[in-house]
C-alpha atoms as a PDB file:
ATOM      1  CA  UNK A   1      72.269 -51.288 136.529  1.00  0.00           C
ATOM      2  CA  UNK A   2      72.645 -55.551 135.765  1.00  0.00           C
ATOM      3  CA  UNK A   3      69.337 -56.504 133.856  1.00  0.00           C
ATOM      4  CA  UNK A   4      67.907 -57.891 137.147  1.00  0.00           C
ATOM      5  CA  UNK A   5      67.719 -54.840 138.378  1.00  0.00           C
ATOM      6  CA  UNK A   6      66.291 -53.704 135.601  1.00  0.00           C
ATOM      7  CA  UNK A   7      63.656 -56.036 135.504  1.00  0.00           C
ATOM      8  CA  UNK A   8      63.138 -55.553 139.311  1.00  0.00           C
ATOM      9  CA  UNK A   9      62.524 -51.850 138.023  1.00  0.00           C
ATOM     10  CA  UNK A  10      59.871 -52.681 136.087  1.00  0.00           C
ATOM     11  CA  UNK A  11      56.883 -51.962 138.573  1.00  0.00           C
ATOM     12  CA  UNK A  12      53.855 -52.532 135.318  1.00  0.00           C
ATOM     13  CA  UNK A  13      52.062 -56.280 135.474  1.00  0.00           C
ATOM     14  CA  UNK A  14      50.792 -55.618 131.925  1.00  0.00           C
ATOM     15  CA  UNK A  15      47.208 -55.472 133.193  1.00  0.00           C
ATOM     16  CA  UNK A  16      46.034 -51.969 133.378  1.00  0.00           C
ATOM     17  CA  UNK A  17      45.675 -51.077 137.259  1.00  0.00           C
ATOM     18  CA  UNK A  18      41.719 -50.424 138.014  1.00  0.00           C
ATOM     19  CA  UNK A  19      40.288 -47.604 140.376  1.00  0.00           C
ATOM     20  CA  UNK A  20      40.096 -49.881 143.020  1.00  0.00           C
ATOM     21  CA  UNK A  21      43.451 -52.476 142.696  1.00  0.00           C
ATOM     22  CA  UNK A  22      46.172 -51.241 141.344  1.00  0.00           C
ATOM     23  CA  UNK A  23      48.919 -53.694 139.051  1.00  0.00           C
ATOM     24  CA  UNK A  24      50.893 -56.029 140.919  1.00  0.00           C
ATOM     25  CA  UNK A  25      54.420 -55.333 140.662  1.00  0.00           C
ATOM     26  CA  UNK A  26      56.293 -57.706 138.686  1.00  0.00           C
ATOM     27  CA  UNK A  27      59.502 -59.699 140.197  1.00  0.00           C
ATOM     28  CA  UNK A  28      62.413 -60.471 137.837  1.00  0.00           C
ATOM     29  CA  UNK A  29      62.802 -63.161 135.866  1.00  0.00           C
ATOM     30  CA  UNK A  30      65.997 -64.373 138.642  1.00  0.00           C
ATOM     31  CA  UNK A  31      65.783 -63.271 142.180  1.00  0.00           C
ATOM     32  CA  UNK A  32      69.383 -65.382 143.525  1.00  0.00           C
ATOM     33  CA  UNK A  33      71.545 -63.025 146.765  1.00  0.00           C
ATOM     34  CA  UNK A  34      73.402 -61.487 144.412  1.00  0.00           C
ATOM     35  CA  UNK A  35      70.173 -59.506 143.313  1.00  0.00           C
ATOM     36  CA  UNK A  36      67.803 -59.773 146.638  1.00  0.00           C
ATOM     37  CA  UNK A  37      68.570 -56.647 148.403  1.00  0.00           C
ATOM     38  CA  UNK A  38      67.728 -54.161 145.151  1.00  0.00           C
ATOM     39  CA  UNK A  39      65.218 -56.281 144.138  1.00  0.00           C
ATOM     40  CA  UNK A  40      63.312 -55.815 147.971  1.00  0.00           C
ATOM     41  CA  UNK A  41      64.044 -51.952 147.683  1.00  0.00           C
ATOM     42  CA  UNK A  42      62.434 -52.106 143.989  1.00  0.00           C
ATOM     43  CA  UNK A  43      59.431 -54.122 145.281  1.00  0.00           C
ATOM     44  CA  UNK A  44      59.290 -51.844 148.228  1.00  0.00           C
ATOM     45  CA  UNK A  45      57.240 -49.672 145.966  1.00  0.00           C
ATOM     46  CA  UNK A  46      54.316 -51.615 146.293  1.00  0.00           C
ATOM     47  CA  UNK A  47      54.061 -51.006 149.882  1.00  0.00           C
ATOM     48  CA  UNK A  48      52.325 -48.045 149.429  1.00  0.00           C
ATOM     49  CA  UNK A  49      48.962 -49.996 148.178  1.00  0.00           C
ATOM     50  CA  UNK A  50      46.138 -50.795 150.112  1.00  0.00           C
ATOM     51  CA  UNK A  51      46.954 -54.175 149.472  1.00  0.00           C
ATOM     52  CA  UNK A  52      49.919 -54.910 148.008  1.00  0.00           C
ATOM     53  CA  UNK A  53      50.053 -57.451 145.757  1.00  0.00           C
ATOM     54  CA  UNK A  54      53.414 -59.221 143.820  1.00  0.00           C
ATOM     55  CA  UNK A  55      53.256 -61.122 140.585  1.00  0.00           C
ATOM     56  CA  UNK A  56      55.949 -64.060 140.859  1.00  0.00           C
ATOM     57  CA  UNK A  57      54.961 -65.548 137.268  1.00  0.00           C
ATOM     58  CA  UNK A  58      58.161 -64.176 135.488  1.00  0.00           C
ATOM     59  CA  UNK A  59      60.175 -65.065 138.120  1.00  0.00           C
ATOM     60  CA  UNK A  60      61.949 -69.049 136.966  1.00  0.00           C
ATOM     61  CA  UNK A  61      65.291 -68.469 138.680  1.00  0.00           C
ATOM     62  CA  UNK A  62      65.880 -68.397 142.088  1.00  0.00           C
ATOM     63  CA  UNK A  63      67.216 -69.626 145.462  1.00  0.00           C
ATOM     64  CA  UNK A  64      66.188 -69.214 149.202  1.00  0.00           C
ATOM     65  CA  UNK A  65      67.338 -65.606 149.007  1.00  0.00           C
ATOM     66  CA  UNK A  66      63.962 -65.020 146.950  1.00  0.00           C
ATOM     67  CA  UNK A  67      62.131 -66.298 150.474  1.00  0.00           C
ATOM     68  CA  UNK A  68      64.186 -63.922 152.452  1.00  0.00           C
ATOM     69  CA  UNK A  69      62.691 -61.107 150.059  1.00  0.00           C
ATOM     70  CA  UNK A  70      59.099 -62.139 150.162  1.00  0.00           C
ATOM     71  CA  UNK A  71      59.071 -62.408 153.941  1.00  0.00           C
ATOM     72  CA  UNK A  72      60.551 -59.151 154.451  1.00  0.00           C
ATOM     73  CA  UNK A  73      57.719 -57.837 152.510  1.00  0.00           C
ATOM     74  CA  UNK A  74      55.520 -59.455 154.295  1.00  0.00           C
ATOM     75  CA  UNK A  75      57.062 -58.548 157.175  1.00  0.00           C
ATOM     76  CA  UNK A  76      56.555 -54.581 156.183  1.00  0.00           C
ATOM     77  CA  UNK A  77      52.997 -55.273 155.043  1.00  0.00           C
ATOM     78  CA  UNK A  78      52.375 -56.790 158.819  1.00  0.00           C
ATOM     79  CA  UNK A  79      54.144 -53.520 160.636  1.00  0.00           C
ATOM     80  CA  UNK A  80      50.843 -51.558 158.619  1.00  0.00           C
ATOM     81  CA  UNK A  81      48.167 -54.019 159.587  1.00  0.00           C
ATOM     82  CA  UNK A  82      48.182 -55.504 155.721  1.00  0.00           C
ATOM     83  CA  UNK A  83      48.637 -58.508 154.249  1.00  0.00           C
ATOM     84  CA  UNK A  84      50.957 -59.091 150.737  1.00  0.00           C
ATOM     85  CA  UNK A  85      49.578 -60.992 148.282  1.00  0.00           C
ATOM     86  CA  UNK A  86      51.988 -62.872 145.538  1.00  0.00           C
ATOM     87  CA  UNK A  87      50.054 -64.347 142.826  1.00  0.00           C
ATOM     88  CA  UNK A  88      51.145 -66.753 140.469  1.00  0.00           C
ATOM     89  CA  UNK A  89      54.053 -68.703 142.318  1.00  0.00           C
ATOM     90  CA  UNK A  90      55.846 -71.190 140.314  1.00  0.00           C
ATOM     91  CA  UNK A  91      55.783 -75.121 141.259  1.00  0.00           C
ATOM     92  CA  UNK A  92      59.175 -74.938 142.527  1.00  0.00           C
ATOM     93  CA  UNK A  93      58.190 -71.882 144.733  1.00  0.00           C
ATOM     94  CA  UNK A  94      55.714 -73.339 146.277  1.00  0.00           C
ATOM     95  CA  UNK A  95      58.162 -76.634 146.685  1.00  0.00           C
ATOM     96  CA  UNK A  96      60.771 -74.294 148.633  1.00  0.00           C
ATOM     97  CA  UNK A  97      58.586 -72.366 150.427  1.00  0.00           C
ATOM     98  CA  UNK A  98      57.345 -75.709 152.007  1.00  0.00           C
ATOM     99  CA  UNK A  99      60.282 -77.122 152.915  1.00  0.00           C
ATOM    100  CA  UNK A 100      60.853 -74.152 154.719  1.00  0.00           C
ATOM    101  CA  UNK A 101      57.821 -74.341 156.503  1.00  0.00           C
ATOM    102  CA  UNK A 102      56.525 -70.644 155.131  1.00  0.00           C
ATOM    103  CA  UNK A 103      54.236 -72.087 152.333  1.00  0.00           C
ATOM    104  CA  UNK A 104      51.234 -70.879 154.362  1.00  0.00           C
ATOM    105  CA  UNK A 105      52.254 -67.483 155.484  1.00  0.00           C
ATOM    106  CA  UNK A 106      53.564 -66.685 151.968  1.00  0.00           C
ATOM    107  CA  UNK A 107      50.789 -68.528 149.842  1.00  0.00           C
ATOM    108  CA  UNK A 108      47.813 -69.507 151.882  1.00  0.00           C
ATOM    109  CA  UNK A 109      46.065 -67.184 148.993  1.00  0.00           C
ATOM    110  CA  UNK A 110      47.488 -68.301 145.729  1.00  0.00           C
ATOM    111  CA  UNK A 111      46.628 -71.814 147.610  1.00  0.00           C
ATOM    112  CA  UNK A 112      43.166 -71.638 148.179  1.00  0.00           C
ATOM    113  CA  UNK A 113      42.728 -69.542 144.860  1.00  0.00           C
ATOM    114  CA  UNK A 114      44.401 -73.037 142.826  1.00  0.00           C
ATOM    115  CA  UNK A 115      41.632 -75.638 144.967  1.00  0.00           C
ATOM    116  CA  UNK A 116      38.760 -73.471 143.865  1.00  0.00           C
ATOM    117  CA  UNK A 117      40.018 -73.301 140.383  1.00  0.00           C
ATOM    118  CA  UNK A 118      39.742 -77.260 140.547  1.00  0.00           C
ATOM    119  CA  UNK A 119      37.059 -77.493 142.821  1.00  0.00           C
ATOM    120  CA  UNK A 120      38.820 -78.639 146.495  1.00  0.00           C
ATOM    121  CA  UNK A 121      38.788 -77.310 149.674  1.00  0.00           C
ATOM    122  CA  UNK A 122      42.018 -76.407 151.938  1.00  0.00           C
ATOM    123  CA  UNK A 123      42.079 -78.737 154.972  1.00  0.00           C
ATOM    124  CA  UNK A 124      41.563 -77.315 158.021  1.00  0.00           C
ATOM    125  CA  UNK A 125      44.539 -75.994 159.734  1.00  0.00           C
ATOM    126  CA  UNK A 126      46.412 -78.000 162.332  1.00  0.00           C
END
């Protein structure tokens, strides 16, 4: 198993889960094609939640393979009637995920979360 998998293993977000939400599971630390596919079966273990929910802070290293991954979770989550929820996407992240147009699908959460933290609003959608 190559350390990305590994890490992709690695379903604990260091905060313990409560009653009511359990941990986000944690992506790697690189998510690049060479890795996507075993790291969207190891993520698939979230899908079992209520609402699933993804922690993307580890994750520095990637290309538009990690987009592929997210949406296909997403995806899954939709087939249920849920929503995924992936917390703490880096700058670049959110960069790539505009300039494919998926920003809001993927982030319209983590989004709105960031303007409340600094007191804006979202604009209204167009």
């Amino acid at each position: 198993m190559t350390h990305a998998a590994a890490s992709a293993a690695s379903a604990a977000s260091g905060a313990p889960p409560s009653a009511s939400e359990p941990a986000a599971w944690r992506f790697p630390a690189e998510v690049r094609f060479a890795n996507a596919r075993e790291t969207a079966q190891a993520a698939s273990a979230a899908m079992g939640a209520v609402a699933p929910r993804f922690d993307l802070s580890e994750c520095r290293h990637f290309d538009s393979s990690l987009l592929a991954v997210l949406l296909e979770l997403e995806r899954r989550a939709a087939a249920r009637g849920l929503r995924c929820r992936f917390e703490s996407p880096s700058a670049n992240l959110l960069k790539l995920a505009a300039l494919y147009n998926v920003d809001g699908l993927l982030f319209e959460r983590a989004l709105e979360s960031a303007l409340a933290a600094v007191g804006a609003s979202a604009p209204p959608p167009q």
